[in-house]
Protein backbone atom coordinates (compact mmCIF):
# COMPACT_ATOMS: atom_id res chain seq x y z
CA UNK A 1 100.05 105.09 95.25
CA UNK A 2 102.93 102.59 95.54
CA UNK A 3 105.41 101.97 98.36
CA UNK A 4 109.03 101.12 98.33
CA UNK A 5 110.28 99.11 101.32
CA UNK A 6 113.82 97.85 102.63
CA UNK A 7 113.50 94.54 104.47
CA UNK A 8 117.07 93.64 105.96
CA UNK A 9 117.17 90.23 107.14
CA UNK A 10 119.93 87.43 108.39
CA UNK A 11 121.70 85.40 105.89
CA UNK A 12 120.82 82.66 108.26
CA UNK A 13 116.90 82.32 107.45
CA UNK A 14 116.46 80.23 110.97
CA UNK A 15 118.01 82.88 113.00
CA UNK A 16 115.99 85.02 115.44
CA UNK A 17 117.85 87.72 116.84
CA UNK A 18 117.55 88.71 121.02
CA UNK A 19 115.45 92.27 122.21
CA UNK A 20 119.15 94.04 122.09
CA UNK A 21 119.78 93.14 118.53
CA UNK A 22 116.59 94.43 117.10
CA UNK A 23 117.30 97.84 118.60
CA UNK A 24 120.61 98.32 117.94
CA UNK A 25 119.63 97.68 114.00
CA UNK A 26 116.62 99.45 114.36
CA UNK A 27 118.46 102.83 115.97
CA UNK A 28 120.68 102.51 113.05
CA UNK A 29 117.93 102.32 110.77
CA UNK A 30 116.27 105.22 112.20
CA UNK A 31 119.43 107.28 111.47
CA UNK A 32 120.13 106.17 108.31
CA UNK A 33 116.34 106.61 107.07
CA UNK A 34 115.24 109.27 109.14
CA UNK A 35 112.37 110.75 106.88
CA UNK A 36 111.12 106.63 106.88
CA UNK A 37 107.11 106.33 107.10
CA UNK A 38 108.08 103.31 109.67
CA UNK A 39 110.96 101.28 110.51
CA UNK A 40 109.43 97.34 111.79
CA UNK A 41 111.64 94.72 113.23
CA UNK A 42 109.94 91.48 113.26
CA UNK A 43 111.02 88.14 114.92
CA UNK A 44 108.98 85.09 113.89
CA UNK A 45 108.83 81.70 114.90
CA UNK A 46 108.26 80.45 111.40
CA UNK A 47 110.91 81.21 108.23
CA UNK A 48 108.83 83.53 106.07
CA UNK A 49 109.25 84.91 102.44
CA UNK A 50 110.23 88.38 101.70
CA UNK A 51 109.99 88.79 98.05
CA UNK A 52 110.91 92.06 96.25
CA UNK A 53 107.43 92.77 94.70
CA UNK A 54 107.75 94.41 91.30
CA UNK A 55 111.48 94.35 91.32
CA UNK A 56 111.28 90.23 90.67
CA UNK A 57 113.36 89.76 87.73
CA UNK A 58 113.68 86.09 87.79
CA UNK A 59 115.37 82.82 89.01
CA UNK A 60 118.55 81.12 88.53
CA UNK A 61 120.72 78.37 89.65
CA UNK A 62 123.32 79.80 91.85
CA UNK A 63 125.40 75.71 90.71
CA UNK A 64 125.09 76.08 86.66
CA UNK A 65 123.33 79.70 85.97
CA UNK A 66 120.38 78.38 84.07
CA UNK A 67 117.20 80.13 84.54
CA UNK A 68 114.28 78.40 86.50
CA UNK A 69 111.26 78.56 85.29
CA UNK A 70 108.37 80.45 87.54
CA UNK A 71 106.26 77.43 87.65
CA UNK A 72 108.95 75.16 89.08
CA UNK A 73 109.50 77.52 92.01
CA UNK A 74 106.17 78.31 92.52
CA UNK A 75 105.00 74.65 92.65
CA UNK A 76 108.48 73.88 94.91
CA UNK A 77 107.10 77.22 97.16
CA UNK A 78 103.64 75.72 97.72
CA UNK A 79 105.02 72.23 98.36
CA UNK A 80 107.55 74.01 101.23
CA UNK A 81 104.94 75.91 102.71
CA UNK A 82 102.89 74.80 105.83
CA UNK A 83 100.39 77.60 105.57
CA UNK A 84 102.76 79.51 108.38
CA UNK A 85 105.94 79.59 107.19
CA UNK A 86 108.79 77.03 105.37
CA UNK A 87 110.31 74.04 105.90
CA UNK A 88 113.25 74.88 103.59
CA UNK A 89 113.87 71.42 102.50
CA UNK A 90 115.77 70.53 99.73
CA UNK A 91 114.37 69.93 95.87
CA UNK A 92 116.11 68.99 92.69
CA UNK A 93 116.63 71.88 90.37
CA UNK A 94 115.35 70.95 86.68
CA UNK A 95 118.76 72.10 85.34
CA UNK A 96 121.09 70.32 86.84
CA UNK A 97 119.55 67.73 89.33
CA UNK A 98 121.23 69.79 91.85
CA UNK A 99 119.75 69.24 95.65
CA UNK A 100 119.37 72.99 96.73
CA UNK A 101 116.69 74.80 99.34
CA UNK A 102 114.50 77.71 98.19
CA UNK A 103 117.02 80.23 100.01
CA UNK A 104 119.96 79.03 97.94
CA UNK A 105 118.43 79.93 94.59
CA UNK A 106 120.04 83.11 93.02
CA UNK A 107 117.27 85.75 92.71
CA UNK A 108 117.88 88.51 90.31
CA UNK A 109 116.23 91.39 92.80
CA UNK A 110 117.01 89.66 96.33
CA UNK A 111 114.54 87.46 97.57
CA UNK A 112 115.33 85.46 100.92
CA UNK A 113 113.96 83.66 103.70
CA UNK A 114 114.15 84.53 107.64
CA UNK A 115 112.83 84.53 110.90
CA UNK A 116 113.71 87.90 111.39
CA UNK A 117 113.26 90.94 109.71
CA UNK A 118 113.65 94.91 110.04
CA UNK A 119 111.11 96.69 107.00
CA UNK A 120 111.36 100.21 106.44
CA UNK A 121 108.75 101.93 104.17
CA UNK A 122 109.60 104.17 102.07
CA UNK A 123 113.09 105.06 103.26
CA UNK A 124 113.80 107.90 100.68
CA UNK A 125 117.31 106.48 100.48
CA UNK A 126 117.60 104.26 97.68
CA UNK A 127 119.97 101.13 98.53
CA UNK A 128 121.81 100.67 101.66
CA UNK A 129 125.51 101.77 101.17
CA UNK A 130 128.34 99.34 101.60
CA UNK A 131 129.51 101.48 104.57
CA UNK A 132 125.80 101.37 105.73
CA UNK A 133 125.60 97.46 105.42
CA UNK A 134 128.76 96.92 106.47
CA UNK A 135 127.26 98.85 109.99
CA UNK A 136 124.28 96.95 110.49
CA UNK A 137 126.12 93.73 109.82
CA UNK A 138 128.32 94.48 112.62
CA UNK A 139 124.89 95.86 114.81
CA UNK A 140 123.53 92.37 114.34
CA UNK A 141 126.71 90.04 114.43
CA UNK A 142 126.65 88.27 111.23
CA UNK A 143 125.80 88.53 107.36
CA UNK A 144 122.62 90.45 106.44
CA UNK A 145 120.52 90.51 103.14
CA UNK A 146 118.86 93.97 102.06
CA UNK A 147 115.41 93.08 99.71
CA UNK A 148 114.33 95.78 97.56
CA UNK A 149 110.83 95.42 97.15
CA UNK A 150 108.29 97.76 95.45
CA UNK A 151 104.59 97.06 95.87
């Protein structure tokens, strides 16, 4: 059996919201998603990966467009990585020698990075609404990210 999850996290990978922030989001959660198998928040003190699973369609440079090649970003992932979290320091993309962090690539199927997070399996939504996102945003005082992933 496969899951579906929504992971909503900052724009702002090093951010780590306060108590009051994760439950205002997560109340709204819980009304938006109320048939949800579980709504998590999660604050972190290392920046961790939330990938979208199945949903990965690929890579690309958000500077010139080109695609990156899997084995680029996975050897740039493992050199980030301290086992805990990442470091998110800068590499040169292959395309276009520009100096970019793994959080600033453009992933088709959003991918980010963040010390805090709010997953909600299996929602039985689909995607977040504008009006929805626009909500949450305003919940947790600045730009979020919703990851679609399917595992």
């Amino acid at each position: 059996m496969s899951d579906d999850f929504i992971v909503l996290v900052s724009r702002d990978p090093s951010w780590r919201a306060e108590p009051l922030v994760l439950e205002r989001v997560t109340a709204i959660l819980r009304r938006l998603a109320p048939s949800a198998d579980s709504i998590t928040p999660e604050v972190s003190e290392a920046i961790r990966f939330h990938d979208a699973g199945s949903n990965f369609e690929g890579i690309r440079c958000p500077r010139c467009a080109a695609e990156i090649s899997i084995d680029w970003w996975q050897n740039c992932m493992d050199e980030d990585s301290d086992g805990d979290g990442f470091a998110l320091g800068s590499f040169e993309v292959p395309c276009c020698e520009a100096l970019l962090n793994l959080n600033e690539l453009k992933y088709e199927s959003n991918q980010a990075f963040s010390r805090t997070s709010w997953t909600v399996q299996n929602a039985n939504i689909g995607e977040l609404s504008d009006a929805a996102g626009r909500e949450l945003e305003e919940a947790a005082g600045l730009p979020l990210v919703a990851v679609y992933q399917h595992l």
